[in-house]
PDB file of N, CA and C in Angstrom:
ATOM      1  N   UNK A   1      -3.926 -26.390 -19.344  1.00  0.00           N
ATOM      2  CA  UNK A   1      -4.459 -25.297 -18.537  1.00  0.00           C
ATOM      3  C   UNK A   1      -4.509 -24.023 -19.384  1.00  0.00           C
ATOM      4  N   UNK A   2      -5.181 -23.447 -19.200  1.00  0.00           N
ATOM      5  CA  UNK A   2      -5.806 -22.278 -20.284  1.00  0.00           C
ATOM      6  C   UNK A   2      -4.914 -20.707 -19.809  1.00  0.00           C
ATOM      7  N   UNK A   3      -4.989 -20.072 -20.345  1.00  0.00           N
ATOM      8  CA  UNK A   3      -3.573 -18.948 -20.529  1.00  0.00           C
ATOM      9  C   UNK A   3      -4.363 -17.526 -19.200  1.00  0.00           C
ATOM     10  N   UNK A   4      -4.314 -17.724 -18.308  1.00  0.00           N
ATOM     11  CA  UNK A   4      -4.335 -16.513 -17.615  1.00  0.00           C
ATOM     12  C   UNK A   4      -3.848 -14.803 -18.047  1.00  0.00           C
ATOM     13  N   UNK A   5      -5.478 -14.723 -18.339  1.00  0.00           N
ATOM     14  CA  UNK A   5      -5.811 -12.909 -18.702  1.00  0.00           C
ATOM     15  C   UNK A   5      -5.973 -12.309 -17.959  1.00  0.00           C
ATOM     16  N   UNK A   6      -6.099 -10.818 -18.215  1.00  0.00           N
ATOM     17  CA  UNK A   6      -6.850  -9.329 -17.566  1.00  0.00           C
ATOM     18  C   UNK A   6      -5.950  -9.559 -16.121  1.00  0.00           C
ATOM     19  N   UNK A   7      -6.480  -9.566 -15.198  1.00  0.00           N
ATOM     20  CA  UNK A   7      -6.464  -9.069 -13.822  1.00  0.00           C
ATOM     21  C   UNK A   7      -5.695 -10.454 -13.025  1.00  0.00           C
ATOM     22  N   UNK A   8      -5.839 -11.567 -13.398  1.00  0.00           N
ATOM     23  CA  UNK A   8      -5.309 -12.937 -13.202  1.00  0.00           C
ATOM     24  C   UNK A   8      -4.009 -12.993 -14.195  1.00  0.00           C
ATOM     25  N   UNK A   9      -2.956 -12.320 -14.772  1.00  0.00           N
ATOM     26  CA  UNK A   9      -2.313 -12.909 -15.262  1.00  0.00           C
ATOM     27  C   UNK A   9      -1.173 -11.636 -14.386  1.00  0.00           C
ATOM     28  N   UNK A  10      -0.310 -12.414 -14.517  1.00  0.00           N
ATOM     29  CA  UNK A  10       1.168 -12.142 -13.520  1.00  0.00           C
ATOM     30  C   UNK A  10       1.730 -10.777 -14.574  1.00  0.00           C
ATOM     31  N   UNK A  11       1.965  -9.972 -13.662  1.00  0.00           N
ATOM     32  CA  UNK A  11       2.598  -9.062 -14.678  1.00  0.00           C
ATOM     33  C   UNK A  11       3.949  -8.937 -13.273  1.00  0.00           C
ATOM     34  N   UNK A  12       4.753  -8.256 -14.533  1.00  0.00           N
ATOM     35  CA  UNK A  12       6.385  -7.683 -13.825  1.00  0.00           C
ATOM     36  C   UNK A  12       5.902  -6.927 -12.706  1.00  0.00           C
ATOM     37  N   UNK A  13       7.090  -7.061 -11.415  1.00  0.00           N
ATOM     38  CA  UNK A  13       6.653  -5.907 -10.088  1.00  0.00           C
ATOM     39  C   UNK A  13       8.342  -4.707 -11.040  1.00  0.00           C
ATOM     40  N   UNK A  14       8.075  -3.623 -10.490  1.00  0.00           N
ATOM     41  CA  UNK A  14       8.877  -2.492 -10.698  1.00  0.00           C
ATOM     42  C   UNK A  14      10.038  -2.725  -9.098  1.00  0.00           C
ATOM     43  N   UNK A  15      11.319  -2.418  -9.092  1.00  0.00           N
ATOM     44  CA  UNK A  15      11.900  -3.086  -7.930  1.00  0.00           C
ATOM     45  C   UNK A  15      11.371  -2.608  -6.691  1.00  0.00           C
ATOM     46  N   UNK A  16      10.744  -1.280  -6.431  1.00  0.00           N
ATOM     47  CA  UNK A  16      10.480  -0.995  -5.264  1.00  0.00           C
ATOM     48  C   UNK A  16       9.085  -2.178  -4.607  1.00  0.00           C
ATOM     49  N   UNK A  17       8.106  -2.168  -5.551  1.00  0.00           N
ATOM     50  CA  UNK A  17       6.984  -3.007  -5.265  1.00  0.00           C
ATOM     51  C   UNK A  17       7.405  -4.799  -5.418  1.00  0.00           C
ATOM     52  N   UNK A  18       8.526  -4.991  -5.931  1.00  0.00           N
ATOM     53  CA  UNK A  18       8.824  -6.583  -5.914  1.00  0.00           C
ATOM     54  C   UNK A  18       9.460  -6.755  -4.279  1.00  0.00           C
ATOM     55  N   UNK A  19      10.228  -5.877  -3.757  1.00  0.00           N
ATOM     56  CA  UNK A  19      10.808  -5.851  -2.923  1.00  0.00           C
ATOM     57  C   UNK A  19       9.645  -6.066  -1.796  1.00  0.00           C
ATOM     58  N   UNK A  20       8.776  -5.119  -2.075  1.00  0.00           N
ATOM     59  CA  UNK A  20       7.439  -4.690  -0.967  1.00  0.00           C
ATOM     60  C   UNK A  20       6.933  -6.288  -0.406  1.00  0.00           C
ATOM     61  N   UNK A  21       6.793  -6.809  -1.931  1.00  0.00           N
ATOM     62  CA  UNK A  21       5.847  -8.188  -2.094  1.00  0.00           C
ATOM     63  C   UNK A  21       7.170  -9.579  -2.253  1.00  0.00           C
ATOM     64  N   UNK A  22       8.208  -9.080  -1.972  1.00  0.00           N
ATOM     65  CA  UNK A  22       8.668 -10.387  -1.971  1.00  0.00           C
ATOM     66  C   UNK A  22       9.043 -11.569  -3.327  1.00  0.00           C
ATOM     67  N   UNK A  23       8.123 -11.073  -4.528  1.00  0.00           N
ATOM     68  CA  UNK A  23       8.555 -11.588  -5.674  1.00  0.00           C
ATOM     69  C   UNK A  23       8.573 -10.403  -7.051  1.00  0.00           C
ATOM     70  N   UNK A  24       8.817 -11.041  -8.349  1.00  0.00           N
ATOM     71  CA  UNK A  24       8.974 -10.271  -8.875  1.00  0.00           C
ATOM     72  C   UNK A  24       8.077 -10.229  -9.940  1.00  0.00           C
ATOM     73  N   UNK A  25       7.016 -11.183  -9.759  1.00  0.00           N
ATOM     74  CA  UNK A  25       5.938 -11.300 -10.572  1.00  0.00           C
ATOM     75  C   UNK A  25       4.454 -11.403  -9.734  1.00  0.00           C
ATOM     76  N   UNK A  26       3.618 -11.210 -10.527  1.00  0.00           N
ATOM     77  CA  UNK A  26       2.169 -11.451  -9.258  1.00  0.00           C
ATOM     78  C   UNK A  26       1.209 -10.929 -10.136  1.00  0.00           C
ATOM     79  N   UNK A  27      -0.306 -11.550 -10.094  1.00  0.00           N
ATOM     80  CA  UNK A  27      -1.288 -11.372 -10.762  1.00  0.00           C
ATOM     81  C   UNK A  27      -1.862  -9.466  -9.789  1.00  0.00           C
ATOM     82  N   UNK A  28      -2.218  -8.895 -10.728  1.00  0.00           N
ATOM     83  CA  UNK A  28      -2.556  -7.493 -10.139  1.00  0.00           C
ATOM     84  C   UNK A  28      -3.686  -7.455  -8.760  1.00  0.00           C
ATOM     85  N   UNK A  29      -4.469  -8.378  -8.951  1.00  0.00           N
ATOM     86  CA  UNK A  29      -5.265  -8.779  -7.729  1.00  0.00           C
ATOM     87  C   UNK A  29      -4.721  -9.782  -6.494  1.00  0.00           C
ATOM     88  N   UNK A  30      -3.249 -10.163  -6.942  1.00  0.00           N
ATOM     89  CA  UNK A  30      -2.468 -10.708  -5.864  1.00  0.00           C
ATOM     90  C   UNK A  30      -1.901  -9.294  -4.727  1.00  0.00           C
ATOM     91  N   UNK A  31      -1.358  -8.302  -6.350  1.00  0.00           N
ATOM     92  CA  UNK A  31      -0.759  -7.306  -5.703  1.00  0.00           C
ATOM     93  C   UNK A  31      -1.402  -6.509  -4.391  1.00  0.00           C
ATOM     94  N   UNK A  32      -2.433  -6.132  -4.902  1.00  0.00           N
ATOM     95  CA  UNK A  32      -3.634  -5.335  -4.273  1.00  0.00           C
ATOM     96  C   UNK A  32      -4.066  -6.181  -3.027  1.00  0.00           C
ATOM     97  N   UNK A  33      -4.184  -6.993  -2.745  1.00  0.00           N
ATOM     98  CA  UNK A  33      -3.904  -8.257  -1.345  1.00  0.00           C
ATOM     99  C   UNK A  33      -2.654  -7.869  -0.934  1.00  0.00           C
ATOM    100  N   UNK A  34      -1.821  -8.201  -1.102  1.00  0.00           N
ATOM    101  CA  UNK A  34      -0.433  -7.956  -0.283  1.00  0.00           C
ATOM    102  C   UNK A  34      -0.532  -6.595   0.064  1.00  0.00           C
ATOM    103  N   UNK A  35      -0.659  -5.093  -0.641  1.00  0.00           N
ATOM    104  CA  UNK A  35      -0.835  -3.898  -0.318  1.00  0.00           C
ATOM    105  C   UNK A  35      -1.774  -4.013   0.950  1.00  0.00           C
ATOM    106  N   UNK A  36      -3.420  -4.122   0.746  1.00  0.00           N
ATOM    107  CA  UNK A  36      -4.212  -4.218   2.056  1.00  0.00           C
ATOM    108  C   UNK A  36      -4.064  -5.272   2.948  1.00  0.00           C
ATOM    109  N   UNK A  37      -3.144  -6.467   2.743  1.00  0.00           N
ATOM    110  CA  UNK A  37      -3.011  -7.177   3.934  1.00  0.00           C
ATOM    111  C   UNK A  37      -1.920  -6.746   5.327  1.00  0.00           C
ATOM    112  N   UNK A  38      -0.740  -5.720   4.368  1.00  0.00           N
ATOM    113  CA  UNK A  38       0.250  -5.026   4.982  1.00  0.00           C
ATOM    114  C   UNK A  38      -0.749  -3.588   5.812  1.00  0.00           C
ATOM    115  N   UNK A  39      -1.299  -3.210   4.842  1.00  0.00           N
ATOM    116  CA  UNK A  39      -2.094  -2.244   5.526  1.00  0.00           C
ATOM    117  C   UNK A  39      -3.022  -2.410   6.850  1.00  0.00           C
ATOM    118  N   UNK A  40      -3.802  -3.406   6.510  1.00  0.00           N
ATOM    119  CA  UNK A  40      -4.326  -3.666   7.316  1.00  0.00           C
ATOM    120  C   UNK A  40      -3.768  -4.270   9.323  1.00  0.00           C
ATOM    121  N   UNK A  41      -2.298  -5.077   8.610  1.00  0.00           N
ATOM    122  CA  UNK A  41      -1.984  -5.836   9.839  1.00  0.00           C
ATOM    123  C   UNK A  41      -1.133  -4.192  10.800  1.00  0.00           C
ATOM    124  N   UNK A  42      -0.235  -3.236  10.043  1.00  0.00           N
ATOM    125  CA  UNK A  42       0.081  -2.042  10.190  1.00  0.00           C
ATOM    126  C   UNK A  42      -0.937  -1.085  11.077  1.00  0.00           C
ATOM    127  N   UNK A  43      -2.007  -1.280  10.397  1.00  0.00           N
ATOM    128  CA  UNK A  43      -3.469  -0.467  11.041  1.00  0.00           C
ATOM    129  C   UNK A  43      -3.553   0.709  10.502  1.00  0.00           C
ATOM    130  N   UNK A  44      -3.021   1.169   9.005  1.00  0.00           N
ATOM    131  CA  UNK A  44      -2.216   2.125   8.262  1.00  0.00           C
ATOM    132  C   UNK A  44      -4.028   2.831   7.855  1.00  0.00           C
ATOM    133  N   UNK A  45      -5.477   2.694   8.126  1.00  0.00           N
ATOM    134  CA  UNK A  45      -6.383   3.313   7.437  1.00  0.00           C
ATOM    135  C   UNK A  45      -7.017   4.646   8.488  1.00  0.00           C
ATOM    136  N   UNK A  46      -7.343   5.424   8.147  1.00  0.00           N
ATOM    137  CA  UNK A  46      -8.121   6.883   8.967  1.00  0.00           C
ATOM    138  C   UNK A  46      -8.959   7.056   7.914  1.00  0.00           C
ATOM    139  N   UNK A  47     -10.249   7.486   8.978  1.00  0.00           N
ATOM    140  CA  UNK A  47     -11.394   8.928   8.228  1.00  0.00           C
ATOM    141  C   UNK A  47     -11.149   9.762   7.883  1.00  0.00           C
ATOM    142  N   UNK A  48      -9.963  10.442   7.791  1.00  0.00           N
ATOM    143  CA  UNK A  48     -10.092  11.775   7.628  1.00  0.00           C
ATOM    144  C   UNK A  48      -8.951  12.031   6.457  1.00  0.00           C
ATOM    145  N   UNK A  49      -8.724  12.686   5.625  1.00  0.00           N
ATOM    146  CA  UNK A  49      -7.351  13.053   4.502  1.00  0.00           C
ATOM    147  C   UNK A  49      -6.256  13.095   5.477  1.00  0.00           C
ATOM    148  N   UNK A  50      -4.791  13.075   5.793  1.00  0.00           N
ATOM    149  CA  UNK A  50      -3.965  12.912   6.160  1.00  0.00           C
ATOM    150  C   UNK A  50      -3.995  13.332   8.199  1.00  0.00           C
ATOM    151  N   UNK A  51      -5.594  12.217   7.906  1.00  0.00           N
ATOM    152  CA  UNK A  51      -5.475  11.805   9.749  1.00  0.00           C
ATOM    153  C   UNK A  51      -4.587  11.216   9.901  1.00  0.00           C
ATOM    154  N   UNK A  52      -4.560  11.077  11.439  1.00  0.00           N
ATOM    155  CA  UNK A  52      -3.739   9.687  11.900  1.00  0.00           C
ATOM    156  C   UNK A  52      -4.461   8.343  11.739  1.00  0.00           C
ATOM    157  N   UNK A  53      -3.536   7.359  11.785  1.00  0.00           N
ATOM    158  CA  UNK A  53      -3.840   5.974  11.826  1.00  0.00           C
ATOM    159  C   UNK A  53      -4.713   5.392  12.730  1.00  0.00           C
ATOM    160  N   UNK A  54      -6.180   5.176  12.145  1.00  0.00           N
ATOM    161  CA  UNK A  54      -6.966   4.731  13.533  1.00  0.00           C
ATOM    162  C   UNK A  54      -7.663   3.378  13.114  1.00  0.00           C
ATOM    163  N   UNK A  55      -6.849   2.286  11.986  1.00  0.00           N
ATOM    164  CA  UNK A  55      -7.554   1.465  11.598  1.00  0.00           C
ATOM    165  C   UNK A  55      -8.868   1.044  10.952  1.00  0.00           C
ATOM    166  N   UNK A  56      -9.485   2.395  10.400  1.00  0.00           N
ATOM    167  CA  UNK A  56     -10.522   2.418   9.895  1.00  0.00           C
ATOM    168  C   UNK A  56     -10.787   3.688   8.666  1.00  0.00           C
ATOM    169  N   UNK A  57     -11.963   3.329   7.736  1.00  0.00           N
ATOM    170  CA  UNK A  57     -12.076   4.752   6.823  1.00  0.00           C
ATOM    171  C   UNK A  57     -11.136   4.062   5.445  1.00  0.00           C
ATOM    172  N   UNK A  58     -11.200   5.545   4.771  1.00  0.00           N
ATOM    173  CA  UNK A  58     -11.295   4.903   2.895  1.00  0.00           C
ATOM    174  C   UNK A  58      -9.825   5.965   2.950  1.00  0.00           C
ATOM    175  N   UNK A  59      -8.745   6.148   3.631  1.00  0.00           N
ATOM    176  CA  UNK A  59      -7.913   6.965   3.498  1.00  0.00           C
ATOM    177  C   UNK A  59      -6.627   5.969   4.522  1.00  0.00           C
ATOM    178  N   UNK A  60      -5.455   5.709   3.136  1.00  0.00           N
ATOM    179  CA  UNK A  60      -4.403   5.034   3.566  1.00  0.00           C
ATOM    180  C   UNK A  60      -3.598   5.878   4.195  1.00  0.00           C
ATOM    181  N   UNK A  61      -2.654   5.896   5.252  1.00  0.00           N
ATOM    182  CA  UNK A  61      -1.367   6.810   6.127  1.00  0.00           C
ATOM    183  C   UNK A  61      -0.251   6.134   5.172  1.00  0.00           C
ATOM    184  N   UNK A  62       0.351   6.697   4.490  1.00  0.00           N
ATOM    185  CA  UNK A  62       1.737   6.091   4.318  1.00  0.00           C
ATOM    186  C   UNK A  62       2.735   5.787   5.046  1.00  0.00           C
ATOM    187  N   UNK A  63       3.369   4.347   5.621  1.00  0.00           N
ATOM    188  CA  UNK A  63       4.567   4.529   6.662  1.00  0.00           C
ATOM    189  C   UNK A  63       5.496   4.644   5.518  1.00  0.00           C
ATOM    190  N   UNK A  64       6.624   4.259   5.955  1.00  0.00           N
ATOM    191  CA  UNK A  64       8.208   3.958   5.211  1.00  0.00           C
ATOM    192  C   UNK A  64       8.065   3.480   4.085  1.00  0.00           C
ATOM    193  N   UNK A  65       7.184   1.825   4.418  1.00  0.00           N
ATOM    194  CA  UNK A  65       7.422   0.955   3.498  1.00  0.00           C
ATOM    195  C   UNK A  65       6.559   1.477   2.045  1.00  0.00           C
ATOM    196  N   UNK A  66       5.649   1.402   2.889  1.00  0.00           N
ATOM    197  CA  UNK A  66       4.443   2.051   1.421  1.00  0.00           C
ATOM    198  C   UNK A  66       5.009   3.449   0.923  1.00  0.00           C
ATOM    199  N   UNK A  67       5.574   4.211   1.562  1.00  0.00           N
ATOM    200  CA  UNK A  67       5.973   5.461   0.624  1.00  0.00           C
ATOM    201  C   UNK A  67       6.792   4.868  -0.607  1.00  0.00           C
ATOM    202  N   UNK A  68       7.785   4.030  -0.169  1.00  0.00           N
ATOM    203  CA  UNK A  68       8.870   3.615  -1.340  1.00  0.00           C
ATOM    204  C   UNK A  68       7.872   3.512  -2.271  1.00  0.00           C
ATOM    205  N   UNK A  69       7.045   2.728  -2.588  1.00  0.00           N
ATOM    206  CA  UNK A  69       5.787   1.941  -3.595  1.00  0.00           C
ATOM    207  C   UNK A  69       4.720   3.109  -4.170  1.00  0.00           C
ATOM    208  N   UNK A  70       4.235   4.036  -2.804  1.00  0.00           N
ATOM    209  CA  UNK A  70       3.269   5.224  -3.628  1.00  0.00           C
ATOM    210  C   UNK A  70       4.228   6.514  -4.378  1.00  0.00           C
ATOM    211  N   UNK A  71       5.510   6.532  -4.332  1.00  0.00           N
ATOM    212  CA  UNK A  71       6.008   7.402  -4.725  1.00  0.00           C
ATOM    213  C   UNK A  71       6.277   7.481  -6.220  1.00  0.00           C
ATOM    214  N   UNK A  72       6.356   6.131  -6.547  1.00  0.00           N
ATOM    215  CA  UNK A  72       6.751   5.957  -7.817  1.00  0.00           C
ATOM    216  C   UNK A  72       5.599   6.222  -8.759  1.00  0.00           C
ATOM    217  N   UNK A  73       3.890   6.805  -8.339  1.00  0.00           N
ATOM    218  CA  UNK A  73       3.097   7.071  -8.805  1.00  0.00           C
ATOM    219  C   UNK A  73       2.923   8.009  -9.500  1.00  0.00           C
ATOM    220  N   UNK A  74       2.535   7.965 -10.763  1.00  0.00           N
ATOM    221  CA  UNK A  74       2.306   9.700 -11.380  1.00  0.00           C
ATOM    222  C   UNK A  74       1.970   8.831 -12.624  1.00  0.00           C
ATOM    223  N   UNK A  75       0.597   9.335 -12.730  1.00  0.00           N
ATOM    224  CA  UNK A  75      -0.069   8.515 -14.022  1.00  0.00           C
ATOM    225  C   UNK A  75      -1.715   9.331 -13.946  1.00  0.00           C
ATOM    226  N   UNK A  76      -2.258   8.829 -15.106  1.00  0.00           N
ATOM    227  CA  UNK A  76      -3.599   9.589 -15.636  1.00  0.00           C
ATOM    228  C   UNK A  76      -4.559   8.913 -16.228  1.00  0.00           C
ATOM    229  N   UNK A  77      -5.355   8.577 -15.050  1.00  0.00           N
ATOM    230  CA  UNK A  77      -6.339   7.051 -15.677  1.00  0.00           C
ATOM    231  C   UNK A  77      -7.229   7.238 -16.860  1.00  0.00           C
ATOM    232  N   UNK A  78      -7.542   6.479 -17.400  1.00  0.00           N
ATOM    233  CA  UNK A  78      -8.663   6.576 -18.559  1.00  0.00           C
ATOM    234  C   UNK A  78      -9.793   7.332 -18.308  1.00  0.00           C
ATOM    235  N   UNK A  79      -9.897   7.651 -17.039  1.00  0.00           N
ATOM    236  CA  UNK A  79     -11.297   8.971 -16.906  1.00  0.00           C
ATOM    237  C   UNK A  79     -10.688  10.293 -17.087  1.00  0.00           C
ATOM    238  N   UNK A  80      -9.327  10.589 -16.759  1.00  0.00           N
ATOM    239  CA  UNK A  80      -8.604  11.306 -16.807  1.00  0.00           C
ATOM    240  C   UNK A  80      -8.414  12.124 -15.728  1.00  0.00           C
ATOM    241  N   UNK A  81      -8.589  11.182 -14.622  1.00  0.00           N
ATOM    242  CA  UNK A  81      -8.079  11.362 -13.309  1.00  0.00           C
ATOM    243  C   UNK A  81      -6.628  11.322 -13.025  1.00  0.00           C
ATOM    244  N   UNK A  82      -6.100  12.464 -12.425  1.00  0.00           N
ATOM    245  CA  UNK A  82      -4.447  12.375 -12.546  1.00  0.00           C
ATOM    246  C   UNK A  82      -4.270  11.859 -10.910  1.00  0.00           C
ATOM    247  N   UNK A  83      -3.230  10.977 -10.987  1.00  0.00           N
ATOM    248  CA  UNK A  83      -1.899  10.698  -9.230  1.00  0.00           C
ATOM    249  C   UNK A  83      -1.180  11.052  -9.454  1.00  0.00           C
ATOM    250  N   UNK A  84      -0.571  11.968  -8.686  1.00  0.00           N
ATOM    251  CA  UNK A  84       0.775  12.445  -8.800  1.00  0.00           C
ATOM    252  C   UNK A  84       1.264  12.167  -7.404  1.00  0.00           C
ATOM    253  N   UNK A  85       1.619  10.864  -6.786  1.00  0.00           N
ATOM    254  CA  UNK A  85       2.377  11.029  -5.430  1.00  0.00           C
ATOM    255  C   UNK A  85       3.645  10.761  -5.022  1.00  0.00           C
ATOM    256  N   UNK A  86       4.513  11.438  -6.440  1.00  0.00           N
ATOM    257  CA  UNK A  86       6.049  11.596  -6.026  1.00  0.00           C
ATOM    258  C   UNK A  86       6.516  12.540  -5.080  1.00  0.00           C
ATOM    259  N   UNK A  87       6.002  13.715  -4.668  1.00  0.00           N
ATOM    260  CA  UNK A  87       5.946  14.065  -3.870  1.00  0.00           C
ATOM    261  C   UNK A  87       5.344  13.697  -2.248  1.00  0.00           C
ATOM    262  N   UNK A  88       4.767  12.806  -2.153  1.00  0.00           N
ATOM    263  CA  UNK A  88       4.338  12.621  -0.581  1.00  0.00           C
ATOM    264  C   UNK A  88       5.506  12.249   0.528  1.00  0.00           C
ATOM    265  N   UNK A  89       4.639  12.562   1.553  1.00  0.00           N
ATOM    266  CA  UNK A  89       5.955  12.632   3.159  1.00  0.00           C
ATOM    267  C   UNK A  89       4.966  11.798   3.834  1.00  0.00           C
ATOM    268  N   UNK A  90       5.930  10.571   4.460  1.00  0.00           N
ATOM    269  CA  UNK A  90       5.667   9.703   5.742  1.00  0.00           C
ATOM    270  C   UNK A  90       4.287  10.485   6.181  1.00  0.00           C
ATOM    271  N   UNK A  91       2.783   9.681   6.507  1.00  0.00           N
ATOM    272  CA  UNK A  91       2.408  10.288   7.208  1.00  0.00           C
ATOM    273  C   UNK A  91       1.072  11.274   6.336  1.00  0.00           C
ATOM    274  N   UNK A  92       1.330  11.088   5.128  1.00  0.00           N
ATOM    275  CA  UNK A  92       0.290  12.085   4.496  1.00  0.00           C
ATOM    276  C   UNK A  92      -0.606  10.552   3.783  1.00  0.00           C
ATOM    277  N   UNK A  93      -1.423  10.916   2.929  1.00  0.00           N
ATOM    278  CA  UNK A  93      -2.825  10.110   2.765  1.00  0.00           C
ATOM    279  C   UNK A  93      -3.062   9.610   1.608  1.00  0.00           C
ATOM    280  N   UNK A  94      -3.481   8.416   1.179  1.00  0.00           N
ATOM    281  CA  UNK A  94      -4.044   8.728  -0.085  1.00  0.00           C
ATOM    282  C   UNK A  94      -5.337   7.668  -0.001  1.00  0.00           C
ATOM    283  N   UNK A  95      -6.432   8.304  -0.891  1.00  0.00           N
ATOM    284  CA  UNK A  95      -7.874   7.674  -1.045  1.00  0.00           C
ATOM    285  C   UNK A  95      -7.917   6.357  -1.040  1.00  0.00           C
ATOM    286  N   UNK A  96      -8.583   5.482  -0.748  1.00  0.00           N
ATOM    287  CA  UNK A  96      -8.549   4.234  -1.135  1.00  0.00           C
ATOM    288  C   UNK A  96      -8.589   3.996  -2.828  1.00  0.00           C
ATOM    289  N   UNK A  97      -9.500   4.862  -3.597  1.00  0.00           N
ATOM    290  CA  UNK A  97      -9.554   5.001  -4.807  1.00  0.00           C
ATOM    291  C   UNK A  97      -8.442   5.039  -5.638  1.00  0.00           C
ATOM    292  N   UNK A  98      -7.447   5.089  -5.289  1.00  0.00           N
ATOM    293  CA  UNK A  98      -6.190   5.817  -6.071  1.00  0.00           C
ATOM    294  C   UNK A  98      -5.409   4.253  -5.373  1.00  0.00           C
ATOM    295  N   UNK A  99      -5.690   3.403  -4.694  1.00  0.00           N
ATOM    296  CA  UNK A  99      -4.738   2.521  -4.984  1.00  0.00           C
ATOM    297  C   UNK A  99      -4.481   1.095  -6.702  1.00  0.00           C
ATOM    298  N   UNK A 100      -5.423   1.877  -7.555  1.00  0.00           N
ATOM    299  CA  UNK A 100      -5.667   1.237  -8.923  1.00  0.00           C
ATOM    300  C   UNK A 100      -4.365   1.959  -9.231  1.00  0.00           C
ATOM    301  N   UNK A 101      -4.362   3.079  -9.133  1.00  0.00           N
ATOM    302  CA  UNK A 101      -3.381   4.012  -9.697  1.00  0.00           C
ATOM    303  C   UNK A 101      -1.742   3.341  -9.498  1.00  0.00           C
ATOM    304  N   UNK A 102      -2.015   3.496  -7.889  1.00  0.00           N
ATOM    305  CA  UNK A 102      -0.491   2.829  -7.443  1.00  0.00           C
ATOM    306  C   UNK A 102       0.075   1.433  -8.017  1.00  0.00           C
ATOM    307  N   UNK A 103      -0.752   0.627  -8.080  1.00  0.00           N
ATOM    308  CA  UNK A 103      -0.784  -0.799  -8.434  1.00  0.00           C
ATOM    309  C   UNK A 103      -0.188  -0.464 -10.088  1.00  0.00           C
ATOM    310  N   UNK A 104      -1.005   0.109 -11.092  1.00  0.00           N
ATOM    311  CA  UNK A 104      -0.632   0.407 -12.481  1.00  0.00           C
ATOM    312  C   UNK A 104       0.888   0.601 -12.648  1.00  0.00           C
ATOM    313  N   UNK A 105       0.870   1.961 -11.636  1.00  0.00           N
ATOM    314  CA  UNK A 105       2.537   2.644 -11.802  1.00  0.00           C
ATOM    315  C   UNK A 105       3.386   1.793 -11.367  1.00  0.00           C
ATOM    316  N   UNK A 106       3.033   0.738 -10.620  1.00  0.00           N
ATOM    317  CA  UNK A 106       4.307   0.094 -10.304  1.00  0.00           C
ATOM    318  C   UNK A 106       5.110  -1.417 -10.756  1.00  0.00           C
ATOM    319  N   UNK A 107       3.657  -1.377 -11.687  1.00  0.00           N
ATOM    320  CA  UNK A 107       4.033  -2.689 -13.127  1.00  0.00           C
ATOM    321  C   UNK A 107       4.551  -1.902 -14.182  1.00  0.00           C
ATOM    322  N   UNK A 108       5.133  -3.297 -15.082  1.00  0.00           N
ATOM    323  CA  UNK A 108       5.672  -2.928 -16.354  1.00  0.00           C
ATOM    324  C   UNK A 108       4.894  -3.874 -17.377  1.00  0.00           C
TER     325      UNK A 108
END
């Protein structure tokens, strides 16, 4: 069987996100499934920047669980787009766009 690259190959979870997902390894497009499948069953998406939760729209609500996981974020993608969401509170937002970000920061 041939050696699983790029986006298919298992990288380390960081403990807050192994905990999230239950193991301690996972292909990055596994990760990103477990994130929107929690999201989704939660009903954690809104239209609006730090709306409430109305199950819909390109803007995540952070509960509990997902804060542990978006907090550990603070990184500066190759466009040179910065996340910084060590600071966020229960309840505030982040783009759908910026969950590449979260996913990055929370491998090794």
């Amino acid at each position: 069987m041939a050696e699983l690259k790029g986006l298919k190959k298992p990288v380390k979870l960081k403990a807050d996100l192994a905990e999230f997902c239950g193991v301690s390894s996972l292909p990055r497009t596994e990760i990103t499934k477990e994130l929107w499948k929690y999201i989704k069953s939660k009903k954690l998406q809104t239209r609006s920047a730090n709306g409430k939760p109305e199950n819909a729209g390109k803007y995540i609500v952070a509960d509990a669980k997902l804060l542990k996981v978006f907090k550990n974020t603070n990184s500066t993608s190759k466009s040179g787009n910065h996340t910084d969401l060590r600071n966020m509170k229960e309840g505030d937002t982040i783009d759908m766009m910026q969950m590449a970000a979260v996913v990055s920061a929370n491998v090794e």
